[in-house]
Protein backbone atom coordinates (compact mmCIF):
# COMPACT_ATOMS: atom_id res chain seq x y z
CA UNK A 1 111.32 83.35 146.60
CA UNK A 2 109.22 85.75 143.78
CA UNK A 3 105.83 83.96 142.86
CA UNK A 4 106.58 82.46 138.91
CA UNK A 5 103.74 83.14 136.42
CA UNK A 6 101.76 80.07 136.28
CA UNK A 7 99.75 79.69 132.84
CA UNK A 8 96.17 78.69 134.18
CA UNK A 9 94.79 78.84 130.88
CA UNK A 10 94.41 79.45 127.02
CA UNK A 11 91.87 80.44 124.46
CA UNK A 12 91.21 81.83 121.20
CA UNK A 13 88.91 83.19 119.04
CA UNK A 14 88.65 83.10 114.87
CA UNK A 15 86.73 84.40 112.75
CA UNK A 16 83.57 82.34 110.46
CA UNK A 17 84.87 83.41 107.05
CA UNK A 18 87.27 80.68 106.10
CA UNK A 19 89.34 81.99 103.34
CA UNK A 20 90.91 79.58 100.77
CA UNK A 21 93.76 80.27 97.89
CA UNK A 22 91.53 79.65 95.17
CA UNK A 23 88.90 82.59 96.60
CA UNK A 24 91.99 85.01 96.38
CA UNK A 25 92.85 83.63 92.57
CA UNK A 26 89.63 85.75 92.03
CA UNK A 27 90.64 89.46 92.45
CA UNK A 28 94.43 88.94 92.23
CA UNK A 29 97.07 87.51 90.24
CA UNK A 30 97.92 84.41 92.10
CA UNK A 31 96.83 80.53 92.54
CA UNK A 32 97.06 78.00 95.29
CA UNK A 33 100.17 76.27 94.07
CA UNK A 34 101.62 79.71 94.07
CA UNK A 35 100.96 80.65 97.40
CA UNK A 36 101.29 77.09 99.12
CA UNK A 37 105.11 76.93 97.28
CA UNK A 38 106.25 80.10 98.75
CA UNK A 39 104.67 80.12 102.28
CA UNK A 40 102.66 77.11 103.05
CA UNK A 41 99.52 78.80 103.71
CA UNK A 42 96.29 76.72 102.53
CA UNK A 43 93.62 79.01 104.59
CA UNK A 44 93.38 82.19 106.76
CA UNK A 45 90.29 83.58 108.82
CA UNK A 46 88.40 86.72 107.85
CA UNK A 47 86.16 88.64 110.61
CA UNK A 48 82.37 90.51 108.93
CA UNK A 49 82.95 93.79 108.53
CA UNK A 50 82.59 95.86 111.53
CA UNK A 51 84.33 93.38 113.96
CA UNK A 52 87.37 94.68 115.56
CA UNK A 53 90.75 93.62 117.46
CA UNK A 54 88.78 93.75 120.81
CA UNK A 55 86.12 91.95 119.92
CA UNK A 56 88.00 89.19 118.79
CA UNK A 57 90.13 90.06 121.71
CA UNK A 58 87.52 89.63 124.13
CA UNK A 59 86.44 86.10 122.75
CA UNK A 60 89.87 85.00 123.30
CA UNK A 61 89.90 85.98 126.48
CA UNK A 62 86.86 84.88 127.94
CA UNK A 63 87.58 81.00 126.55
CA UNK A 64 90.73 81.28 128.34
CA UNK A 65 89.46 82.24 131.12
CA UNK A 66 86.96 79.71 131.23
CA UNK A 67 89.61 77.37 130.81
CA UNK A 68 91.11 78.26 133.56
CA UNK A 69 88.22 78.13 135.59
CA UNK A 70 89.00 81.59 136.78
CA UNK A 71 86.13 84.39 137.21
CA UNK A 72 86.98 87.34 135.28
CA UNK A 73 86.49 89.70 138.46
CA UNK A 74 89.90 88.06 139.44
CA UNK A 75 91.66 89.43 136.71
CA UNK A 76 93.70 92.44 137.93
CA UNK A 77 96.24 93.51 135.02
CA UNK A 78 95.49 93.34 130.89
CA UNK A 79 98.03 93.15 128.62
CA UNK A 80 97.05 93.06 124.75
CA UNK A 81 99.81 92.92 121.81
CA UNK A 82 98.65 94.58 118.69
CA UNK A 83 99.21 96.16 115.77
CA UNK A 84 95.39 96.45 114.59
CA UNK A 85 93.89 98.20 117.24
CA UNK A 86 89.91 99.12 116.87
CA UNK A 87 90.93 103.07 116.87
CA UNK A 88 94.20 104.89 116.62
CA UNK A 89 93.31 105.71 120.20
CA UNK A 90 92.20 104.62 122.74
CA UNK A 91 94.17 101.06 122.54
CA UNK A 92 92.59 97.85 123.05
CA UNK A 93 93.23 96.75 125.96
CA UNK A 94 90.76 98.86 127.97
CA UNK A 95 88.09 98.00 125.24
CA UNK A 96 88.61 94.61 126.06
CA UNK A 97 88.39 95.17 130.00
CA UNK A 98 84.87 96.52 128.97
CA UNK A 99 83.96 93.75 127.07
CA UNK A 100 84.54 91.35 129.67
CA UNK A 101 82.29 93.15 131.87
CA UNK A 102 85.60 94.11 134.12
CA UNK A 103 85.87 96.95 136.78
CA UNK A 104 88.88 99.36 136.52
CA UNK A 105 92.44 97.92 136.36
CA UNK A 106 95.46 98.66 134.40
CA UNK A 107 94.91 97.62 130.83
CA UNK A 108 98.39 97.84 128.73
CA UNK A 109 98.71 97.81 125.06
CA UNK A 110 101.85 96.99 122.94
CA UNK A 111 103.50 97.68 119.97
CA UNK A 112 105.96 95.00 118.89
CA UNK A 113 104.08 93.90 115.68
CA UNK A 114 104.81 89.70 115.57
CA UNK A 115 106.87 89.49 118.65
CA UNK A 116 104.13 91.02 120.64
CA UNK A 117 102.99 87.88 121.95
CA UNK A 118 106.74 87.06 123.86
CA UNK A 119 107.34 90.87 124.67
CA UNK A 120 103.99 90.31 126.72
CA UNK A 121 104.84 87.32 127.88
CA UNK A 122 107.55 88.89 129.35
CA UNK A 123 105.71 91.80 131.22
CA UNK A 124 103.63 89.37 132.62
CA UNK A 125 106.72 87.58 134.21
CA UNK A 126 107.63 90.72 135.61
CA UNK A 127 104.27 92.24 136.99
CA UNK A 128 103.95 88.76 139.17
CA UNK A 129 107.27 88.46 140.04
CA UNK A 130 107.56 91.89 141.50
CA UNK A 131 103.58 91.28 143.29
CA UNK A 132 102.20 94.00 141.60
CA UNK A 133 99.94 91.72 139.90
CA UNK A 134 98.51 88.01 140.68
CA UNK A 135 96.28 87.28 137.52
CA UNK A 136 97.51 88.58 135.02
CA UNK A 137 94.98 88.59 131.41
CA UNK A 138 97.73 88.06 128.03
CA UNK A 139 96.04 88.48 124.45
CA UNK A 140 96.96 88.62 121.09
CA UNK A 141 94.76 90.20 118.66
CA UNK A 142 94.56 90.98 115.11
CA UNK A 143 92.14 92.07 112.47
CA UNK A 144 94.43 92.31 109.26
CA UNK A 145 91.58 91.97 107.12
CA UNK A 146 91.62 96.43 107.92
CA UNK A 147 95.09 97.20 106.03
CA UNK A 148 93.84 95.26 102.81
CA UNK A 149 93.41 97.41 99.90
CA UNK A 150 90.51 95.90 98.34
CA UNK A 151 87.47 97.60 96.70
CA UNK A 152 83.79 97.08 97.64
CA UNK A 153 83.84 95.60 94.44
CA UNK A 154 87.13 93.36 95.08
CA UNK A 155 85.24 92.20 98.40
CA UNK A 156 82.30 91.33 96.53
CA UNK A 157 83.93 88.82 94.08
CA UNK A 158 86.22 87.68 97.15
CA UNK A 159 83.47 85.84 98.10
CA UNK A 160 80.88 85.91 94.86
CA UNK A 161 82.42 83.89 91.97
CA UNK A 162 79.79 85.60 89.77
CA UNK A 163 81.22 88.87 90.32
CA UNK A 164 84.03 90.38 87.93
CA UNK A 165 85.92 93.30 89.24
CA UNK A 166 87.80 95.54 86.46
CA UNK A 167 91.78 95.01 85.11
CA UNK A 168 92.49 98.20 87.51
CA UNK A 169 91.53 96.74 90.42
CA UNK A 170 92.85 93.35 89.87
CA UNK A 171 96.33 94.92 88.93
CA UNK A 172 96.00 97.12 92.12
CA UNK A 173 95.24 93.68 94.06
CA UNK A 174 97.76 92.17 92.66
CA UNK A 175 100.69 94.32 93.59
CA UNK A 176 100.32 93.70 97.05
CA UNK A 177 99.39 89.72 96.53
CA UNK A 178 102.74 89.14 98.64
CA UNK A 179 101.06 90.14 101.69
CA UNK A 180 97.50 89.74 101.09
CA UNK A 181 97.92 86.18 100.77
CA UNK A 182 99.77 85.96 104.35
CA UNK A 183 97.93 87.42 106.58
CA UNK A 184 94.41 86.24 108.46
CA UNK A 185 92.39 87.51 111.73
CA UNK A 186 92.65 86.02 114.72
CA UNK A 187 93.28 85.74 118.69
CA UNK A 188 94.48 84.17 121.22
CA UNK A 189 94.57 84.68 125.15
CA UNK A 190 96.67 83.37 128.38
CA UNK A 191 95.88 83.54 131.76
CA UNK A 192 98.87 83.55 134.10
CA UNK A 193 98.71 83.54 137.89
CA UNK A 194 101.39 83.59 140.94
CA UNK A 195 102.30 80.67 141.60
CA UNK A 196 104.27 80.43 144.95
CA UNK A 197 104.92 76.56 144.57
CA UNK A 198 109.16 75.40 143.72
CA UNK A 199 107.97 72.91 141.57
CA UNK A 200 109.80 74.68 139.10
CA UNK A 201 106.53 75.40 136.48
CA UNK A 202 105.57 79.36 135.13
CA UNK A 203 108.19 81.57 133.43
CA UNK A 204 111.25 80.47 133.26
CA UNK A 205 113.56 83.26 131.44
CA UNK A 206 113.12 85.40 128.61
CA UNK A 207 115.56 86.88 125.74
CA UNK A 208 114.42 89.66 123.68
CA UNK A 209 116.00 92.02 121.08
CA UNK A 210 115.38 95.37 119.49
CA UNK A 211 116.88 96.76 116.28
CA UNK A 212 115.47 99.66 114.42
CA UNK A 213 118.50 99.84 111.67
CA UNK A 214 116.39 97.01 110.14
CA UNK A 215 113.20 99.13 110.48
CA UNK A 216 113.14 99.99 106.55
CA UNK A 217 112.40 96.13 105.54
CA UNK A 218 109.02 95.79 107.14
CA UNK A 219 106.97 98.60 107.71
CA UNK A 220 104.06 100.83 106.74
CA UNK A 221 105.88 103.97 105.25
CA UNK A 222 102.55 106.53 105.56
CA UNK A 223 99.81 107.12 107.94
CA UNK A 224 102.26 108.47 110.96
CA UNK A 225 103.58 111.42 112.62
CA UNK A 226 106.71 111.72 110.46
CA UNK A 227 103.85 112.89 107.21
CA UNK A 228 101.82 115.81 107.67
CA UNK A 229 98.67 115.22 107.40
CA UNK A 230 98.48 112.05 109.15
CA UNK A 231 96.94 110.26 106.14
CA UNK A 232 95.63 112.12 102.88
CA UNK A 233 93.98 110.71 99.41
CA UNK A 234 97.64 110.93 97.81
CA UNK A 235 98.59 108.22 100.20
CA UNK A 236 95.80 105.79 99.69
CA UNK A 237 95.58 106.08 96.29
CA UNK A 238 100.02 105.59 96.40
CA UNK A 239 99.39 102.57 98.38
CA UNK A 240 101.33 103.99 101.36
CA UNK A 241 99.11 103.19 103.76
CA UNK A 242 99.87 99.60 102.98
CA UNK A 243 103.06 97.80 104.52
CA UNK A 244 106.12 97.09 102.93
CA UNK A 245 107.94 93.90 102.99
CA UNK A 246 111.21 92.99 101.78
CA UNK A 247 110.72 89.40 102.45
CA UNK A 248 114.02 88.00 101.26
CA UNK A 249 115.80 89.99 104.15
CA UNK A 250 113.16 88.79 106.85
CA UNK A 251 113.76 85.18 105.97
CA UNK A 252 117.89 85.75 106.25
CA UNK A 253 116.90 87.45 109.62
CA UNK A 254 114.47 85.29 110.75
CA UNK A 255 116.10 82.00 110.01
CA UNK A 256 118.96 83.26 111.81
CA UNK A 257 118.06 84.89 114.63
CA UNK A 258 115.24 82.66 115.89
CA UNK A 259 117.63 79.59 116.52
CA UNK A 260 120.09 81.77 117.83
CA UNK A 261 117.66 83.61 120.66
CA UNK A 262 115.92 79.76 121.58
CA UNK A 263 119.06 78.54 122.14
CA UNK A 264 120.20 81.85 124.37
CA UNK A 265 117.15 81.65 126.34
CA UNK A 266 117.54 77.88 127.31
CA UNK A 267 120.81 78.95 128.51
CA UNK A 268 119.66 81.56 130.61
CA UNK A 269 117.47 78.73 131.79
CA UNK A 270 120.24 76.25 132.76
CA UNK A 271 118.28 74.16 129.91
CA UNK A 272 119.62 72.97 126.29
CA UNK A 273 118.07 71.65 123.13
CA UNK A 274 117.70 68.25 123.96
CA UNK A 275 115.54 69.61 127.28
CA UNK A 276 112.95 71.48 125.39
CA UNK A 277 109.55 69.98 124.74
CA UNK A 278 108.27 71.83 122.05
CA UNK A 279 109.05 75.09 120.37
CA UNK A 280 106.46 77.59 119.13
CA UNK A 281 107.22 79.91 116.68
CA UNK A 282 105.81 82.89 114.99
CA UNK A 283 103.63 81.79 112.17
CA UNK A 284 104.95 84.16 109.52
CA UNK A 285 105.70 81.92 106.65
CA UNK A 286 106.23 77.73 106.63
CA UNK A 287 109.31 77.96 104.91
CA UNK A 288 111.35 80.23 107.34
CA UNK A 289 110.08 77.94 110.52
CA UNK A 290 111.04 74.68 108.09
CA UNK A 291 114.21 76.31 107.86
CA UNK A 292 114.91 77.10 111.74
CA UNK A 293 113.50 73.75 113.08
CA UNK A 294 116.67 72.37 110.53
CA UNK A 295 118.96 74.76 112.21
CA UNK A 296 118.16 73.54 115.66
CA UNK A 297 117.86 69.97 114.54
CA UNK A 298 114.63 69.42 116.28
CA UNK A 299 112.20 66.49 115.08
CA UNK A 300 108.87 67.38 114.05
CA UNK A 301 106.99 65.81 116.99
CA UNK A 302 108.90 69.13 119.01
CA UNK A 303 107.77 71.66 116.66
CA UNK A 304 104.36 72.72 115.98
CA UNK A 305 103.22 74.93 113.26
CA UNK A 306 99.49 76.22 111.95
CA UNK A 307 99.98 78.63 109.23
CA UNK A 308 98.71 76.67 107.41
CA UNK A 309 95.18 77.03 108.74
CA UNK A 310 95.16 80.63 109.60
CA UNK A 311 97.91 82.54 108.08
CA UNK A 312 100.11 84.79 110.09
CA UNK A 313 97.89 86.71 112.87
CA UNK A 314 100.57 88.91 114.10
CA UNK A 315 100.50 89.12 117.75
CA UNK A 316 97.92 86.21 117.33
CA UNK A 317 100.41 83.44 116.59
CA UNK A 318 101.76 82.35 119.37
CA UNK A 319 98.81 82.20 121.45
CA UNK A 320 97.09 80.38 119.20
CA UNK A 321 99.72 77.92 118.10
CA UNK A 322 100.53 76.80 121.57
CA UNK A 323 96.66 76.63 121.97
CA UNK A 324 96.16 73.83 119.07
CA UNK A 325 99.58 72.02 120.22
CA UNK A 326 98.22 71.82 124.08
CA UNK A 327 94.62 69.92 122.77
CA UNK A 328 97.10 67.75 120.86
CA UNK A 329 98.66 66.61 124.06
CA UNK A 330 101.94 67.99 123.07
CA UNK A 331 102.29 70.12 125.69
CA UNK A 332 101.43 68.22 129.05
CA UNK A 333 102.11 69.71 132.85
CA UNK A 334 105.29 69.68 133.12
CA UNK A 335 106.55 70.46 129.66
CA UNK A 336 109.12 72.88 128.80
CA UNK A 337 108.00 75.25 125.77
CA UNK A 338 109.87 78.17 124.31
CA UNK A 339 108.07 80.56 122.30
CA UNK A 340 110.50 82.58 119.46
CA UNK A 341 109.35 85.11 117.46
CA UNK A 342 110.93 87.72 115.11
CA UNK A 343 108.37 91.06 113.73
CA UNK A 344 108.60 94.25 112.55
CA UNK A 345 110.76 96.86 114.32
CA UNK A 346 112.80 94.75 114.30
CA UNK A 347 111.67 92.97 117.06
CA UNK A 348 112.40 89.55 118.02
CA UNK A 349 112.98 86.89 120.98
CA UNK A 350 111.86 83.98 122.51
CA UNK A 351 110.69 83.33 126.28
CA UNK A 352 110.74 80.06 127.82
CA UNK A 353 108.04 78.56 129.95
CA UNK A 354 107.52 75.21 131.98
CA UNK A 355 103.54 74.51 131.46
């Protein structure tokens, strides 16, 4: 029998700067009824300027490896989903195998925007089951507070009620209030190791999907290859550096395929609805996870949800969900948990996992 990827362990790491609705009234055109109606969020996290995606990274990490009890010398593969890395290049992941105070190993980064939690997830089930790994380091990291538009100015009243910024700025802020008021920093971190045991616990099965004819409705349409230069003043001051969202197309997508992929991987599973313990789901907005849980008919006490509290975090979500709904007790040894997400790309699946 192939060893099954045992989760030993989870942590994260947020940032100080707690971020309410009625901060972001300040320098944009919006208010906390506004924002609460149309995606639930209440709070989000931002990191001091000059803290990156590893460091937060690294934070993670280290709490869930001391969670696990599990030296961080034993660690012999990092994986690290993100779409904010520190630098264009080198990625993360190697950063945060510094940080750590690590030796050499392979340190992996992805790309799969929100779903870059369960794509990891399922690398890691395939680096143990194939032995070319035994403790295997998963994190999510993501410091969105780097693709905001703002001003020094804008920053300066985000936080300083006695500071006024001018119309242009708040009209400039404004225009892109759709995502600014989604999106916090954040991480979160698993440790998995082989596990040789049939008691039937680690990674159970995993279903994932990937569909760029849907690329146009959430992307960032400069700063890439396909322009020449790479970025230039004409973009910035165009806003192209900033992504675009059609968000009534994610939430038909998302609110669709999510159900759809939980229920496929609980078949791969041998497993059905009534089986699963609790689902975790990408924190992108309240409203589409409201709208899945009703298409799977699943009571609240077997969905958990934090958006709330920290926005979406991207790659961050999962990790950090699951992380509040285990300290809640609602995800005991022994439970079954899938994990469903649906980003950018389009990317989107779910993996399931007996804790």
């Amino acid at each position: 029998m192939n060893p099954r990827a045992l989760l030993r362990g989870t942590g994260i790491a947020i940032p100080s700067n707690e971020i309410d609705n009625s901060m972001l009234s300040r320098v944009m055109e919006t208010s906390d009824e506004w924002i609460r109606e149309r995606s639930g969020v209440v709070t989000r996290y931002y990191v001091e300027p000059g803290v990156g995606t590893s460091d937060l990274g690294a934070e993670a990490a280290q709490a869930a490896l001391d969670d696990a009890g599990i030296e961080a010398e034993s660690v012999d593969y990092i994986i690290c989903a993100t779409m904010t890395p520190d630098h264009y290049f080198p990625g993360a992941g190697t950063m945060i195998q510094d940080k750590l105070g690590i030796g050499a190993l392979p340190a992996l980064d992805i790309r799969q925007q929100c779903a870059g939690f369960a794509y990891g997830l399922q690398l890691v089930d395939a680096l143990i089951a194939s032995r070319q790994a035994r403790t295997v380091l998963l994190v999510g990291s993501e410091v969105h507070t780097a693709l905001i538009p703002f001003s020094r100015e804008s920053w300066r009243a985000l936080y300083d009620p006695s500071v006024a910024i001018s119309a242009e700025d708040h009209a400039w802020n404004s225009r892109f209030r759709h995502l600014i008021v989604l999106f916090g920093d954040g991480a979160g971190a698993m440790v998995f190791q082989a596990h040789e045991s049939d008691d039937g616990r680690g990674i159970l099965a995993s279903v994932l999907y990937g569909d760029g004819g849907h690329r146009e409705i959430l992307a960032v349409p400069g700063a890439g290859s396909s322009r020449r230069p790479w970025v230039d003043a004409e973009m910035l001051a165009s806003g192209d550096t900033v992504p675009v969202m059609d968000g009534r197309k994610v939430f038909k997508l998302a609110v669709t395929s999510m159900p759809r992929v939980t229920k496929q991987v609980l078949e791969a599973a041998g497993y059905d609805l009534d089986d699963l313990d609790l689902l975790v789901m990408h924190q992108a907005n309240l409203r589409i996870n409201e709208a899945a849980q009703r298409v799977l008919r699943l009571p609240d006490e077997r969905v958990h949800n934090n958006i709330q509290k920290y926005g979406n975090t991207t790659a961050g979500t999962l990790p950090i969900c699951f992380h509040e709904a285990r300290a809640e007790g609602k995800a005991p040894e022994g439970a079954l948990v899938a994990f469903t997400a649906l980003g950018a790309g389009l990317h989107w699946g779910s993996v399931l996992i007996r804790v």
